[in-house]
Structures are given as structure tokens and as C-alpha cells.
N, C-alpha and C. Protein backbone atom coordinates (compact mmCIF):
# COMPACT_ATOMS: atom_id res chain seq x y z
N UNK A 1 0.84 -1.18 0.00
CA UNK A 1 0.00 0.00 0.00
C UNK A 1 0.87 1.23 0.00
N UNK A 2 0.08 2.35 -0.42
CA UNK A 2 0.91 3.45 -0.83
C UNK A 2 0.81 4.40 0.65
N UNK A 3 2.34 4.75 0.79
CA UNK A 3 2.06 5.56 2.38
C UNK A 3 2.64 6.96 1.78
N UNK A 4 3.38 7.16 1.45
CA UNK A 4 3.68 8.60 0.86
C UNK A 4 4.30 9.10 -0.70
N UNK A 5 3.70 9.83 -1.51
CA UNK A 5 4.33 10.20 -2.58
C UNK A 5 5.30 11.44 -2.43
N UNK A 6 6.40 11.75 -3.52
CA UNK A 6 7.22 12.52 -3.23
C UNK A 6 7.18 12.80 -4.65
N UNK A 7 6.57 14.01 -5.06
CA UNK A 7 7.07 14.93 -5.91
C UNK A 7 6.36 14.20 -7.55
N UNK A 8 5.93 12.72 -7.15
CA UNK A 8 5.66 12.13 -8.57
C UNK A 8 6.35 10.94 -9.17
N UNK A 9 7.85 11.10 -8.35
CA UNK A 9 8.68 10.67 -9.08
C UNK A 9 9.35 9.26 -8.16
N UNK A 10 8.84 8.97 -6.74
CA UNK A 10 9.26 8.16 -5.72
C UNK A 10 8.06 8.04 -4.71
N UNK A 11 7.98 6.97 -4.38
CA UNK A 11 6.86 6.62 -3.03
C UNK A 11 7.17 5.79 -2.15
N UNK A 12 7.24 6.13 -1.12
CA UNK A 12 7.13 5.33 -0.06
C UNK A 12 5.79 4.05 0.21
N UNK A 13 6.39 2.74 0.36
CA UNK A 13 5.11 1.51 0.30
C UNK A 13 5.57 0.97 1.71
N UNK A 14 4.00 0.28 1.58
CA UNK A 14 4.38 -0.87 2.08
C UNK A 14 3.78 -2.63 1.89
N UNK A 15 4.94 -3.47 2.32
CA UNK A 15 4.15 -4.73 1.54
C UNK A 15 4.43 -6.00 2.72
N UNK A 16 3.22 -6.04 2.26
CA UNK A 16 2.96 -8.01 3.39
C UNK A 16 3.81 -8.66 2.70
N UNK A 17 5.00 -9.39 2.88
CA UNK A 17 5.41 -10.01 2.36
C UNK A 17 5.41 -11.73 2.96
N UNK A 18 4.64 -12.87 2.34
CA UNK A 18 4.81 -14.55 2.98
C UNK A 18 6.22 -14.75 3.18
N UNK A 19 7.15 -14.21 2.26
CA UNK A 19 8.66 -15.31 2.49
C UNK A 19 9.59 -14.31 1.35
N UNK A 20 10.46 -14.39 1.97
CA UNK A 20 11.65 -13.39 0.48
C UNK A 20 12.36 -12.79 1.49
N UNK A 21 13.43 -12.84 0.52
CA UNK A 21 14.68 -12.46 0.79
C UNK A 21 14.96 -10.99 0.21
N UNK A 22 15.96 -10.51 0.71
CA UNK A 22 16.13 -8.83 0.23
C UNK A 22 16.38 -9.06 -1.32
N UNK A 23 17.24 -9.97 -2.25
CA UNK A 23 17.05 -9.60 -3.86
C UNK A 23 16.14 -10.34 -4.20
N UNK A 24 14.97 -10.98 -3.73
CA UNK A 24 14.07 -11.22 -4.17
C UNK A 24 12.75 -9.89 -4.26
N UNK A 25 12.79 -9.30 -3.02
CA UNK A 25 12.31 -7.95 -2.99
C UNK A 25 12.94 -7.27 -4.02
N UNK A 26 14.08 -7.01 -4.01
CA UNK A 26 14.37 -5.79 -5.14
C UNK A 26 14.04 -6.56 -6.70
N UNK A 27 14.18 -7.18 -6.84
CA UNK A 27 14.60 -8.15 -8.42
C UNK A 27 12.65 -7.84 -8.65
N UNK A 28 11.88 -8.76 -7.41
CA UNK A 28 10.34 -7.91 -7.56
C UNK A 28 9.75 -6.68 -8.36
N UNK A 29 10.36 -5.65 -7.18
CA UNK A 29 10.22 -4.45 -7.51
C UNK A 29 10.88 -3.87 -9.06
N UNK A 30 11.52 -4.43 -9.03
CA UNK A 30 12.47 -3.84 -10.09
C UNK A 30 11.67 -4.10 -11.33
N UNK A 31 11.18 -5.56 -11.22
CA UNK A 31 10.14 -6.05 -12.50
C UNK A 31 8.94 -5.09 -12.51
N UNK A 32 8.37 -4.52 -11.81
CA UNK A 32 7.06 -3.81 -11.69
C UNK A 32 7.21 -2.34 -11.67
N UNK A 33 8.67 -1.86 -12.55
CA UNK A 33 9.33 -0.86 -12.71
C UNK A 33 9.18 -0.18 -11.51
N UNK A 34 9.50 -0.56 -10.08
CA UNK A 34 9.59 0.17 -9.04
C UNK A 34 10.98 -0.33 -8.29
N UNK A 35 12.15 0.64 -8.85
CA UNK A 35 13.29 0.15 -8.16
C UNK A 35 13.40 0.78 -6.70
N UNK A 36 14.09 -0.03 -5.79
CA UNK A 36 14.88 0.74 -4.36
C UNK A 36 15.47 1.44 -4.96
N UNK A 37 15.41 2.81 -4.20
CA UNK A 37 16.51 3.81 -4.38
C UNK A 37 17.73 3.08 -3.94
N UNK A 38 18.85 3.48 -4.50
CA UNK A 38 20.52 3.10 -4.09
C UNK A 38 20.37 2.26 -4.36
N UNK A 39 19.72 0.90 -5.29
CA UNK A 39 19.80 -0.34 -5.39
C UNK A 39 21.38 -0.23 -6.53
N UNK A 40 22.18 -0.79 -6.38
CA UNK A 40 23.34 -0.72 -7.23
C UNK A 40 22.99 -2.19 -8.28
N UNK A 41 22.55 -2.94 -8.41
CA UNK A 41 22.25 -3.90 -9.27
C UNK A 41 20.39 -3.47 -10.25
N UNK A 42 19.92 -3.47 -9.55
CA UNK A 42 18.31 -3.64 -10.37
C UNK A 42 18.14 -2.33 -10.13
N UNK A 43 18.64 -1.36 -9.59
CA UNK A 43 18.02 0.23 -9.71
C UNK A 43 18.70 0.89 -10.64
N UNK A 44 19.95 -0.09 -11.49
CA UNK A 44 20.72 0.91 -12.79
C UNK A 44 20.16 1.74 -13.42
N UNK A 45 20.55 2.51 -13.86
CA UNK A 45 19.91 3.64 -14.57
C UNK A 45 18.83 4.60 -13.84
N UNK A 46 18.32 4.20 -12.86
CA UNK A 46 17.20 4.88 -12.10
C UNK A 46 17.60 6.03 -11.75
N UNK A 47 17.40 7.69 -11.91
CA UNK A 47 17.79 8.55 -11.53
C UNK A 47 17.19 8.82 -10.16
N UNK A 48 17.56 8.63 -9.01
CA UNK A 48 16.69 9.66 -7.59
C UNK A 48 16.01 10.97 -8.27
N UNK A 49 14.98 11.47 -7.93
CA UNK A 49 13.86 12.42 -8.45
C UNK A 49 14.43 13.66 -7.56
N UNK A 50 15.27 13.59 -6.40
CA UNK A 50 16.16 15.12 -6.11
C UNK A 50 17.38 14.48 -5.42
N UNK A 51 17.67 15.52 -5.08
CA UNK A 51 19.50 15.11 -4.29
C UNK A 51 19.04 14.11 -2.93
N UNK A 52 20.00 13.52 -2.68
CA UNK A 52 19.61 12.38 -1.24
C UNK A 52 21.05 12.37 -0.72
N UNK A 53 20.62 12.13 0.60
CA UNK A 53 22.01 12.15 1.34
C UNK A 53 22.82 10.84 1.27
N UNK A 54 23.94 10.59 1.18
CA UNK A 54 24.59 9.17 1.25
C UNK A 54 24.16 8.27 2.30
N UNK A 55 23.63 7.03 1.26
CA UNK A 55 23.02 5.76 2.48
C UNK A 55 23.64 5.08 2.47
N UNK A 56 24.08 3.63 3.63
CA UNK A 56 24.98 2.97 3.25
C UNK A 56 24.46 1.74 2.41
N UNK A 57 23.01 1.60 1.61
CA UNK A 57 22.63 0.97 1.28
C UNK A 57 20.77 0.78 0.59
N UNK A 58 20.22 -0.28 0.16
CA UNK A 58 19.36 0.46 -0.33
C UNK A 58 18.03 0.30 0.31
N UNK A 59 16.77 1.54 -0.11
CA UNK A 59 16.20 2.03 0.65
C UNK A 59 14.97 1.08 1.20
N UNK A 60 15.28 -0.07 1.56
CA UNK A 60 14.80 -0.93 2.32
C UNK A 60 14.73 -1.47 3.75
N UNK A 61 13.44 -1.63 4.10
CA UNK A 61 13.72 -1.83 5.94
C UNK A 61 12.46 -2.58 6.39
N UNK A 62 12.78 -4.07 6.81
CA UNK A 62 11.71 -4.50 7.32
C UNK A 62 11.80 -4.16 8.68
N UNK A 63 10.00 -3.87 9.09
CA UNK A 63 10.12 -2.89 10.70
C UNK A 63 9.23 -4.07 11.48
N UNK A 64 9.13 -5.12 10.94
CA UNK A 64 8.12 -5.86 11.53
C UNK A 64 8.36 -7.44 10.80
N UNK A 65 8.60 -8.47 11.79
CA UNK A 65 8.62 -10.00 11.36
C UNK A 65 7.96 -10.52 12.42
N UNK A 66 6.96 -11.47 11.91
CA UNK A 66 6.49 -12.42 12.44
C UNK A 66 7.35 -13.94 11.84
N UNK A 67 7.01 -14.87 13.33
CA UNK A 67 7.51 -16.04 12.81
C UNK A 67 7.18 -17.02 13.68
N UNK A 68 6.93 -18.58 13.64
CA UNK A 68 6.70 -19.11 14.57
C UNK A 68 8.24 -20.26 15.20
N UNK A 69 8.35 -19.97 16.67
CA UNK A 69 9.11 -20.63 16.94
C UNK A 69 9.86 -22.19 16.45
N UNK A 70 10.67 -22.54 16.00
CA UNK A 70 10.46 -24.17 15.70
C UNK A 70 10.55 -24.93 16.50
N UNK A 71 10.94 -24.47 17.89
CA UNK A 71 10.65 -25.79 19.38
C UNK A 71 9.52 -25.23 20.00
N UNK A 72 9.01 -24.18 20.15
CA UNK A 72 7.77 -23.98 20.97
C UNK A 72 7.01 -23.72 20.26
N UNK A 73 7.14 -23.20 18.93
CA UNK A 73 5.82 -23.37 18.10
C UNK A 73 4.83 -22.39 18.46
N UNK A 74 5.85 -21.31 19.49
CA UNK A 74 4.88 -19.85 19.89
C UNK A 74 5.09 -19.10 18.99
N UNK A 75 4.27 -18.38 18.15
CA UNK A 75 4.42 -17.43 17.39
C UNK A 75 4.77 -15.98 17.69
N UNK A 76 5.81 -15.21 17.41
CA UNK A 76 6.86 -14.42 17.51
C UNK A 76 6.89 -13.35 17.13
N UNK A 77 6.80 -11.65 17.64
CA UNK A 77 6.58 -10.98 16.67
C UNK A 77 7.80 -9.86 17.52
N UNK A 78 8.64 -9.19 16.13
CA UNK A 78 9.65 -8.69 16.41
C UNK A 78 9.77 -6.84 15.45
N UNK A 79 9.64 -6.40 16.23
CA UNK A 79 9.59 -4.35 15.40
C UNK A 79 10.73 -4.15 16.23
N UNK A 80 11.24 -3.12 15.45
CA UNK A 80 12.29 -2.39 15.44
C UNK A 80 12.03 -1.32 14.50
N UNK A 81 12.28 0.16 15.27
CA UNK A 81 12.78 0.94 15.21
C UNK A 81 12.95 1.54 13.51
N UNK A 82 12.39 2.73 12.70
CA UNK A 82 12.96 3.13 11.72
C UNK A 82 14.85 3.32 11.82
N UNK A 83 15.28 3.11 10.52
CA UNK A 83 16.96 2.80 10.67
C UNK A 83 17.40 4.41 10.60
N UNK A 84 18.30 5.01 11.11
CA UNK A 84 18.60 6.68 10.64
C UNK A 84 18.72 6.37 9.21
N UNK A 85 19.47 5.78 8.40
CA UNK A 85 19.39 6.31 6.93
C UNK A 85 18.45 6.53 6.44
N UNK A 86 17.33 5.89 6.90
CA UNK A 86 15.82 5.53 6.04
C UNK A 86 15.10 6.63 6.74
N UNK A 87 15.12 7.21 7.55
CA UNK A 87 14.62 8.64 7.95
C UNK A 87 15.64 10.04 7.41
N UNK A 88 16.46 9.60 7.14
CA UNK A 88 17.64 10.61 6.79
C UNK A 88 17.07 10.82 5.05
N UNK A 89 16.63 9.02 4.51
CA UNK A 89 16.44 9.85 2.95
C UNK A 89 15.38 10.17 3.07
N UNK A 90 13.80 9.60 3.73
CA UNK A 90 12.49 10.17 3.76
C UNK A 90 12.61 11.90 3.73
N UNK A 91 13.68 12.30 4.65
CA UNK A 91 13.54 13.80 5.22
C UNK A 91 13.97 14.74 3.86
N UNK A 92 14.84 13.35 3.54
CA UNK A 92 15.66 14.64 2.14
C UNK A 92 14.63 14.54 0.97
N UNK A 93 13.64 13.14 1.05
CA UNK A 93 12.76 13.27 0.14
C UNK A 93 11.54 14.49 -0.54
N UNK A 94 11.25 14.37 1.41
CA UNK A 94 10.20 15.60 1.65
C UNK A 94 10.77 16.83 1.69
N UNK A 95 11.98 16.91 2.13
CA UNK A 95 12.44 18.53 1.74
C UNK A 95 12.72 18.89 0.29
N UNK A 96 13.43 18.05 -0.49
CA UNK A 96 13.62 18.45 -1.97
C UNK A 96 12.74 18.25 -2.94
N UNK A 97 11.75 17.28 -2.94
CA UNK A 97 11.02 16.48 -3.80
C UNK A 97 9.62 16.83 -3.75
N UNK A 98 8.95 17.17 -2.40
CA UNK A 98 8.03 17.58 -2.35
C UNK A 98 7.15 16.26 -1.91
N UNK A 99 6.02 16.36 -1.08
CA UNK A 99 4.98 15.49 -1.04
C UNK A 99 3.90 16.12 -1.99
N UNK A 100 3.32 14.95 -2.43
CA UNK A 100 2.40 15.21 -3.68
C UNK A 100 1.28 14.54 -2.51
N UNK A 101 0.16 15.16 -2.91
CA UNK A 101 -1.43 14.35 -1.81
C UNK A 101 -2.41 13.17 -3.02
């Protein structure tokens, strides 16, 4: 689902994902012409839509896993925290790029 647009040109999502791995996410996205920013493999050619500050990587962050134990078989649920880079590019998003409604 769509949580924020920027300018037209980049959006912030989010997605239920059953099972995948981080280049299965990007290689995804990438097919449905929606690359990670900073993706250095499947985001080639993708221009960022304004200036962004240096990340050490690309603009991906799971904030939430569920899972069920494999000896207790209790089901598990684990959030953490937005990462600073991923608030560092949101901020540079919305300051240069603009939110679009």
C-alpha cells in the first residue's frame, strides 16, 4: 500500500510479504518498474527524483517480522525501530522532492 508520494517521481510503500529475501524484494520491484533507491544492481539507470544524502545501502527496511518458533511453536513478533538512513532519505525526500497528496 501506498504511504507517501514525493514529488511524482518516488513513493514510499508498504508490503505483506509470505517469504523473500532482500534480492528477491528488489529483483520484484524492479520487475514492476519500481526500483529501491541506491539499489546498485536492479536500480541501474534509475535517476533519484532530487538530491539524497549518502546511504549505506538500499532504501529498504523491514520494521516488523512475524515467525513461529520451531521448538515452541509460539508465534513471535519482532519491530524495530525506523533505521537513521531511512529517515535521513524520507527527510531529504520531503524537503527536496516535495509530497504530492
Amino acid at each position: 500500500r501506498v504511504l507517501e508520494r514525493f514529488g511524482g517521481k518516488a513513493t514510499l510503500i508498504e508490503c505483506d510479504l509470505e517469504t523473500g529475501r532482500q534480492h528477491q524484494i528488489r529483483a520484484h520491484m524492479r520487475h514492476l518498474n519500481h526500483p529501491l533507491l541506491n539499489d546498485p544492481v536492479y536500480g541501474r539507470g534509475f535517476q533519484p527524483p532530487c538530491k539524497l544524502p549518502e546511504t549505506p545501502g538500499q532504501a529498504l527496511q523491514a520494521y516488523k517480522l512475524q515467525f513461529t518458533h520451531p521448538v515452541s511453536e509460539e508465534r513471535l513478533t519482532v519491530q524495530v525501530p525506523e533505521a537513521g538512513y531511512m529517515a535521513q532519505t524520507l527527510a531529504a525526500l520531503r524537503s527536496a522532492c516535495g509530497v504530492a497528496e
